[in-house]
C-alpha atoms as a PDB file:
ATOM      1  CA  UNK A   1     -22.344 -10.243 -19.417  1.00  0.00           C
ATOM      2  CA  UNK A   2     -23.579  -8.626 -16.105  1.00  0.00           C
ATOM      3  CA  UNK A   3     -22.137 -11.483 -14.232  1.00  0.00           C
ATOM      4  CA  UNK A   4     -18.550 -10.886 -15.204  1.00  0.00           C
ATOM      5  CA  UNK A   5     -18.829  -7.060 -14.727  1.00  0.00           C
ATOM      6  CA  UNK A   6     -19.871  -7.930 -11.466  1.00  0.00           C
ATOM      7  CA  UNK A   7     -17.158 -10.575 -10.811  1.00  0.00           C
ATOM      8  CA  UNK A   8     -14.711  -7.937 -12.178  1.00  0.00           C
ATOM      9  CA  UNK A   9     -15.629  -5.096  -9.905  1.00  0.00           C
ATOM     10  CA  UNK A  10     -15.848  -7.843  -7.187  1.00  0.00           C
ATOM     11  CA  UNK A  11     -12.080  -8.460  -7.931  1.00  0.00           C
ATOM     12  CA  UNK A  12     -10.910  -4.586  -7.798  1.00  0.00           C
ATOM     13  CA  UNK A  13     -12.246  -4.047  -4.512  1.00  0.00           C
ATOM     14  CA  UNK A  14     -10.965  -7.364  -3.001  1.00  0.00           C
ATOM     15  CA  UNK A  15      -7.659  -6.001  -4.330  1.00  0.00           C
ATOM     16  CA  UNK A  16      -7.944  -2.368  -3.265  1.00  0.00           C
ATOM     17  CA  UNK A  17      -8.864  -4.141   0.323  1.00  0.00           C
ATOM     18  CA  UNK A  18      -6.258  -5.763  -0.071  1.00  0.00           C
ATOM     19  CA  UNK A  19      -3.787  -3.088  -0.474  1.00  0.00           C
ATOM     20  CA  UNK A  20      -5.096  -0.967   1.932  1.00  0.00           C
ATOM     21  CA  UNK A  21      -4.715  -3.836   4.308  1.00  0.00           C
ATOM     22  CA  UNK A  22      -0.664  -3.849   3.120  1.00  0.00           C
ATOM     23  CA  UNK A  23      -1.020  -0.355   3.791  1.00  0.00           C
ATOM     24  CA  UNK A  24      -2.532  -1.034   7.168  1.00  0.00           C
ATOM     25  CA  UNK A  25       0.334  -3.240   7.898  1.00  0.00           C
ATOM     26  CA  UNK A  26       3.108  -1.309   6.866  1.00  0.00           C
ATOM     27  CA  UNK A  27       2.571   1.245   9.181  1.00  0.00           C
ATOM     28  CA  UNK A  28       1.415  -0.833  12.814  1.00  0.00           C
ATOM     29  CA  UNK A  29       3.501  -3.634  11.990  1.00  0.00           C
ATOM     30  CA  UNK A  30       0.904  -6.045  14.225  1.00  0.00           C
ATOM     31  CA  UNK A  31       0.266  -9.132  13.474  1.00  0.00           C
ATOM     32  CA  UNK A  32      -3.329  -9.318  13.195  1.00  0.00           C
ATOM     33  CA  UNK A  33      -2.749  -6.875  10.641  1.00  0.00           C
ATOM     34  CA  UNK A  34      -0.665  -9.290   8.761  1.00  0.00           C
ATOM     35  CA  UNK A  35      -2.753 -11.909   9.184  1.00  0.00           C
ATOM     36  CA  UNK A  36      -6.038 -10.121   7.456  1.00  0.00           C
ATOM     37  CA  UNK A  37      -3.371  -9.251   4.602  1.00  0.00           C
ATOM     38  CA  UNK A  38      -3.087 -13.171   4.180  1.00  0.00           C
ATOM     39  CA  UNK A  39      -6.882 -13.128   4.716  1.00  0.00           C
ATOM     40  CA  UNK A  40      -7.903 -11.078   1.554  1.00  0.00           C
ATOM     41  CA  UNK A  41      -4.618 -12.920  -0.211  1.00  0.00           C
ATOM     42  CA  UNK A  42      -6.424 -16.051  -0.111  1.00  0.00           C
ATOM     43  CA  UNK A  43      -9.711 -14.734  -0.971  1.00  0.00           C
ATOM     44  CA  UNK A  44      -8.240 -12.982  -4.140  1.00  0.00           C
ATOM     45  CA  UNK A  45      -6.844 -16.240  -5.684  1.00  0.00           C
ATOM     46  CA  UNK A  46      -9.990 -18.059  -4.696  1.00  0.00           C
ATOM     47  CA  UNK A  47     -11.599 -16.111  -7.258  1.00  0.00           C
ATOM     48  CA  UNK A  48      -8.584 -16.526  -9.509  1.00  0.00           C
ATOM     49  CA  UNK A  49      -8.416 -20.183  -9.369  1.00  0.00           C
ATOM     50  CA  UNK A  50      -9.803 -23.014 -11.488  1.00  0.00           C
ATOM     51  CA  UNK A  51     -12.543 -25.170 -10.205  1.00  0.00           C
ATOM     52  CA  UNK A  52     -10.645 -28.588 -10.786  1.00  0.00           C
ATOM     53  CA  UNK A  53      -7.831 -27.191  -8.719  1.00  0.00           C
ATOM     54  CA  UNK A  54      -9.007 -24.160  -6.455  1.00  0.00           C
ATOM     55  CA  UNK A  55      -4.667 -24.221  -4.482  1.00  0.00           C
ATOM     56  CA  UNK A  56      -3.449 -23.786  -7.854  1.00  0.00           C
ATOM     57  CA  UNK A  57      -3.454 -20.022  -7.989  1.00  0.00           C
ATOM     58  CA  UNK A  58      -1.708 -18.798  -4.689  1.00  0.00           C
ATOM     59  CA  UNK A  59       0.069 -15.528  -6.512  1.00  0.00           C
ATOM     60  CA  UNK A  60      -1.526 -13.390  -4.101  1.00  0.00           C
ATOM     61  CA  UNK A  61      -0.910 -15.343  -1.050  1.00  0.00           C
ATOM     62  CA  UNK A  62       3.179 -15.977  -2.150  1.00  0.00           C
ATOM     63  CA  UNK A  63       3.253 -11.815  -2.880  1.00  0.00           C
ATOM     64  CA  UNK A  64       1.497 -10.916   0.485  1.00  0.00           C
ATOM     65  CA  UNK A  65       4.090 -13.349   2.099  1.00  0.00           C
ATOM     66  CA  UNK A  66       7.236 -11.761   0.754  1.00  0.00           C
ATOM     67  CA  UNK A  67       5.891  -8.087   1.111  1.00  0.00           C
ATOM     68  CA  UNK A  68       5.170  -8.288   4.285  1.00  0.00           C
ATOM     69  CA  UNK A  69       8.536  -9.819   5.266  1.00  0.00           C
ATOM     70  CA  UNK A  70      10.010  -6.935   2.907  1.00  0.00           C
ATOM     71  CA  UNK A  71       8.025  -4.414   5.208  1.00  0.00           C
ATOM     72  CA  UNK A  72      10.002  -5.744   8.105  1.00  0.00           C
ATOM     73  CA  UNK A  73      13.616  -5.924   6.816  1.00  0.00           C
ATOM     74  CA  UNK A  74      13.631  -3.054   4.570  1.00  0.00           C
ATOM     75  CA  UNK A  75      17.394  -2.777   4.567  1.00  0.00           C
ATOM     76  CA  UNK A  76      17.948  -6.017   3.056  1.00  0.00           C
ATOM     77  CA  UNK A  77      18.422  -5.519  -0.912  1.00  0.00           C
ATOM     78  CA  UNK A  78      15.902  -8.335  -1.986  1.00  0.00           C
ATOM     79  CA  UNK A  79      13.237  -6.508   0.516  1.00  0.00           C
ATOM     80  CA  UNK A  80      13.706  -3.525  -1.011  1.00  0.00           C
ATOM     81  CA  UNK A  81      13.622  -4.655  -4.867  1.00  0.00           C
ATOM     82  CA  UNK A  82       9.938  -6.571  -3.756  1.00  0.00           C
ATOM     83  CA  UNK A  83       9.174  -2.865  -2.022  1.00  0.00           C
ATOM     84  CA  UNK A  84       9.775  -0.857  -5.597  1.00  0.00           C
ATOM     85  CA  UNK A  85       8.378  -3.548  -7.384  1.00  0.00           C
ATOM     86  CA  UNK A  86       5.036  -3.468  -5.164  1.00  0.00           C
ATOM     87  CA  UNK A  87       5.111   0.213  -5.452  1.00  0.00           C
ATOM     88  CA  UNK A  88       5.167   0.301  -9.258  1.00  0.00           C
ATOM     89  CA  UNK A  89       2.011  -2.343  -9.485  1.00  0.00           C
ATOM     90  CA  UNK A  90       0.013   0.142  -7.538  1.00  0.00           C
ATOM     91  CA  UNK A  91      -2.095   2.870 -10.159  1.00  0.00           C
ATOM     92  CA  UNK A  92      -3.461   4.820  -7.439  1.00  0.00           C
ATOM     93  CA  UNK A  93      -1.116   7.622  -7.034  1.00  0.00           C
ATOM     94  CA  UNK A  94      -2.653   8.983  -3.361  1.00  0.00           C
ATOM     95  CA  UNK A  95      -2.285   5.170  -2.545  1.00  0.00           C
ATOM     96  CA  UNK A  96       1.330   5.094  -3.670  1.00  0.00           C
ATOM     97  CA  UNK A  97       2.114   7.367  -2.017  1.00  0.00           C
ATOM     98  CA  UNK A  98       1.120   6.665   1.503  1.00  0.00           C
ATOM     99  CA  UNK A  99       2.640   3.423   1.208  1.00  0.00           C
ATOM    100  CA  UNK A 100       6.188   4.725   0.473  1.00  0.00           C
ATOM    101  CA  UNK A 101       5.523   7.260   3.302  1.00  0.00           C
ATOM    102  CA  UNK A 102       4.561   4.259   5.560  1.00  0.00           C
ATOM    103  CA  UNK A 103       7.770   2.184   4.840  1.00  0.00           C
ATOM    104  CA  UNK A 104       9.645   5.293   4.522  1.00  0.00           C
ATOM    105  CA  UNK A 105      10.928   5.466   0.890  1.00  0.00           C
ATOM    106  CA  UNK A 106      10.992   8.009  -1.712  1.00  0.00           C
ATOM    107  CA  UNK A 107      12.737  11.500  -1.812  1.00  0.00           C
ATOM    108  CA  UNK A 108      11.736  12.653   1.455  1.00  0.00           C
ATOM    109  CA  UNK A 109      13.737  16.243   1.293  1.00  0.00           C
ATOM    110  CA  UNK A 110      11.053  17.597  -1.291  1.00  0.00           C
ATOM    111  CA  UNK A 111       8.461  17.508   1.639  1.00  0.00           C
ATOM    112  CA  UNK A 112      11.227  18.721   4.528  1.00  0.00           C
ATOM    113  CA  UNK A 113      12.375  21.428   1.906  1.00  0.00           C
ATOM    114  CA  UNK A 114       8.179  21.939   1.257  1.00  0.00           C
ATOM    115  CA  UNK A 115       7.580  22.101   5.062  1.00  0.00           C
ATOM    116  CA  UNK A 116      10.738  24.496   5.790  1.00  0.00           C
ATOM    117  CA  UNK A 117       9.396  26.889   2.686  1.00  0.00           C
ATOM    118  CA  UNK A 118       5.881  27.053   4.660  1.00  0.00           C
ATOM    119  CA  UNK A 119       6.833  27.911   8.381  1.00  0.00           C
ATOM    120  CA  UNK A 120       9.389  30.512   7.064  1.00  0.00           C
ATOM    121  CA  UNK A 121       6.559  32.451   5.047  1.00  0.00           C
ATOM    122  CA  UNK A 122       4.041  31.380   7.605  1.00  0.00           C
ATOM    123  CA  UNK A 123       5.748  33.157  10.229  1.00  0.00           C
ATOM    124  CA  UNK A 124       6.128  36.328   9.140  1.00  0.00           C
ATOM    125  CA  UNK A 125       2.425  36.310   7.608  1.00  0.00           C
ATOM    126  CA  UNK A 126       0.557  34.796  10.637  1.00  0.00           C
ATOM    127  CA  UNK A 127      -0.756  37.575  11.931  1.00  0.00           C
ATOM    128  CA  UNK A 128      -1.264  39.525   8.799  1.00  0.00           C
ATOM    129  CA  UNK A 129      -4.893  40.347   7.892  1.00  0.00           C
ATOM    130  CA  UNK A 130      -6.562  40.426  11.667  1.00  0.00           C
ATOM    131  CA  UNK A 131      -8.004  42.968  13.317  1.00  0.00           C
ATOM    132  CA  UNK A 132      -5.499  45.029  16.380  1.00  0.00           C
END
């Protein structure tokens, strides 16, 4: 019983690694930042995988592949279906966000609208409460 709670927190960190790595990607775009996205990939379905046939799980490793080409062609329709999908797989709400911020999706005139709210009050209030 301890073993598999182990193995199971094992597996959520390897995936929260790995989607911080995606997030890591998404935003420098280099390519040893894809590569250590294909890293974790294949150390995910390692621990997925059967021990008669340790290649036959590659789910991360085919998902890393196509979101990371999605990152780069975002315009393209497919990219940005595997984008929404990958955004709806991920519970972490801080986490989801940052990710659409870092490939630039989502309703970005609530923060601009947010942001123009706050230096209009800000201001005219600036200076309020300080010693003259």
């Amino acid at each position: 019983m301890h073993d598999s709670a182990a193995q199971a927190e094992c597996s959520t960190k390897k995936i929260m690694d790995w989607l911080l790595a995606l997030l890591r990607y998404a935003v420098t775009l280099h390519d040893a930042d894809k590569s250590a996205v294909l890293l974790i990939a294949v150390e995910i379905d390692k621990l997925g995988s059967r021990a008669e046939d340790p290649s036959a799980f590659k789910f991360f490793r085919r998902t890393s592949i196509d979101l990371c080409s999605a990152i780069m062609d975002k315009q393209n329709s497919k990219s940005s279906a595997i984008l929404h999908l990958h955004l709806k797989r991920i519970d972490d709400c801080r986490l989801r966000r940052a990710f659409e911020t870092a490939i630039e999706f989502g309703d970005n005139s609530q923060i601009v609208s947010s942001v123009n709210k706050i230096r209009k009050r800000g201001s005219q209030e600036l200076w309020e409460g300080l010693r003259r």
